[in-house]
Protein backbone atom coordinates (compact mmCIF):
# COMPACT_ATOMS: atom_id res chain seq x y z
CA UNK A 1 0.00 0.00 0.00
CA UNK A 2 1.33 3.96 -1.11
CA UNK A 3 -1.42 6.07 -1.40
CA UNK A 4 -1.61 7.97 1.67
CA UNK A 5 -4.74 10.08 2.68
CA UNK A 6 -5.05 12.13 5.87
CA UNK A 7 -8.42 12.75 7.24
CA UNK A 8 -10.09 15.22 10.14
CA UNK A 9 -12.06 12.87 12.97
CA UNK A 10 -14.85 14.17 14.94
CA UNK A 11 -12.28 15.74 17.55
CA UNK A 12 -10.49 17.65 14.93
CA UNK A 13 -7.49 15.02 14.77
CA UNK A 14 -5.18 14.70 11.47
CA UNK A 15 -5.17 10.68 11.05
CA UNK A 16 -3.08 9.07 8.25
CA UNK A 17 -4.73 6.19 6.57
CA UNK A 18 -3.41 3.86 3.69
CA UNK A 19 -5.91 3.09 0.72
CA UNK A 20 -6.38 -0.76 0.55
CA UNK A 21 -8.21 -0.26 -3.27
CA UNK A 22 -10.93 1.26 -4.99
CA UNK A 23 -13.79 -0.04 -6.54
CA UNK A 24 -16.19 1.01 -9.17
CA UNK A 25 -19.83 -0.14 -8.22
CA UNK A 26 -23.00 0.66 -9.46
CA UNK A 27 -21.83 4.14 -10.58
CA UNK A 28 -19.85 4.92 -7.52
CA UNK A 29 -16.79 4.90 -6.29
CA UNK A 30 -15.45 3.14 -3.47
CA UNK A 31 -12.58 3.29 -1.41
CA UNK A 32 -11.30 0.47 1.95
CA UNK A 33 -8.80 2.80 3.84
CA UNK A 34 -6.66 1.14 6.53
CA UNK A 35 -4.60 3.04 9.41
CA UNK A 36 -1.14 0.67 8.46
CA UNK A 37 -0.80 -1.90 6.75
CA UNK A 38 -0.50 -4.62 10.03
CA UNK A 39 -4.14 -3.24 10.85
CA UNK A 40 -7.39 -5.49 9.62
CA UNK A 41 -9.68 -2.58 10.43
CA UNK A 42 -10.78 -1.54 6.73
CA UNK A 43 -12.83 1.84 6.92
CA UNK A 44 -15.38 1.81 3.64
CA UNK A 45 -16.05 5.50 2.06
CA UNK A 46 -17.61 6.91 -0.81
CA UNK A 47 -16.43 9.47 -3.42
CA UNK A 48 -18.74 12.25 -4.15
CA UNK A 49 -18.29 15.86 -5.15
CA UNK A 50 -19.11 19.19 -3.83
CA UNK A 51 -18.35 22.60 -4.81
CA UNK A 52 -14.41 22.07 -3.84
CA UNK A 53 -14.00 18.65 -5.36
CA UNK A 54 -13.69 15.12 -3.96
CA UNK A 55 -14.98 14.10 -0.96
CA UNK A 56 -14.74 11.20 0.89
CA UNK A 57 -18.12 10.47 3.27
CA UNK A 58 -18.12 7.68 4.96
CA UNK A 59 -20.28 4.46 4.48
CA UNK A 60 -23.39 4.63 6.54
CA UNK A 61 -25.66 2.60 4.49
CA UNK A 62 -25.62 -1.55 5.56
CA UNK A 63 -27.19 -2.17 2.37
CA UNK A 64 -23.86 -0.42 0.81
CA UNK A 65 -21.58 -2.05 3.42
CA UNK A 66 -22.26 -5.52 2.62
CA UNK A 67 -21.85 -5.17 -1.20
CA UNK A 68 -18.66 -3.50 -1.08
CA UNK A 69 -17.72 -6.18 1.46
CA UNK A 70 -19.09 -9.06 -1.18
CA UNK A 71 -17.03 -7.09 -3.99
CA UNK A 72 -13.80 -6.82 -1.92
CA UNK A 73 -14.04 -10.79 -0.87
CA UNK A 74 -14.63 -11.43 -5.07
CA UNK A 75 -11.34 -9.41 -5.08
CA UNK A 76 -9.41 -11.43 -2.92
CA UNK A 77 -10.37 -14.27 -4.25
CA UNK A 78 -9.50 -13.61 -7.62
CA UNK A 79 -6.07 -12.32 -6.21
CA UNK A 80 -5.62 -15.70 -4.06
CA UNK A 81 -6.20 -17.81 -7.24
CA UNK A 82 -3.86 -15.64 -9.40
CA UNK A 83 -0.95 -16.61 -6.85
């Protein structure tokens, strides 16, 4: 993991996170951010857009949750089976 993204908690804390991948579903896009690379806490956001630019909001919807969590284990399968 490279790409590096620092985001703004509810207390107003910088915290670094890595971006485990990105994923195009049903006309959205999807990113799993991790704090380091030893962590298995995966934090699923969204990518929208807003006067500024790109924002990332964070994944409140279960519905949402558990298809980027299907798509992500259809990832790592198909990475497991490439190896």
């Amino acid at each position: 993991m490279e790409d590096k993204i620092v985001l703004i908690d509810e207390n107003g804390e910088e915290r670094e996170f890595e971006m485990v991948v990105s994923m195009d579903l049903e006309g959205k896009t999807y990113v799993l951010l991790s704090e380091n690379e030893e962590s298995d806490d995966v934090y699923p956001f969204v990518i929208t857009e807003d006067e500024e630019g790109e924002v990332l909001m964070p994944v409140e919807s279960e519905a949402e949750f558990a298809m980027i969590e299907e798509a992500y284990e259809a990832l790592m399968d198909e990475e497991d089976e490439a190896e």
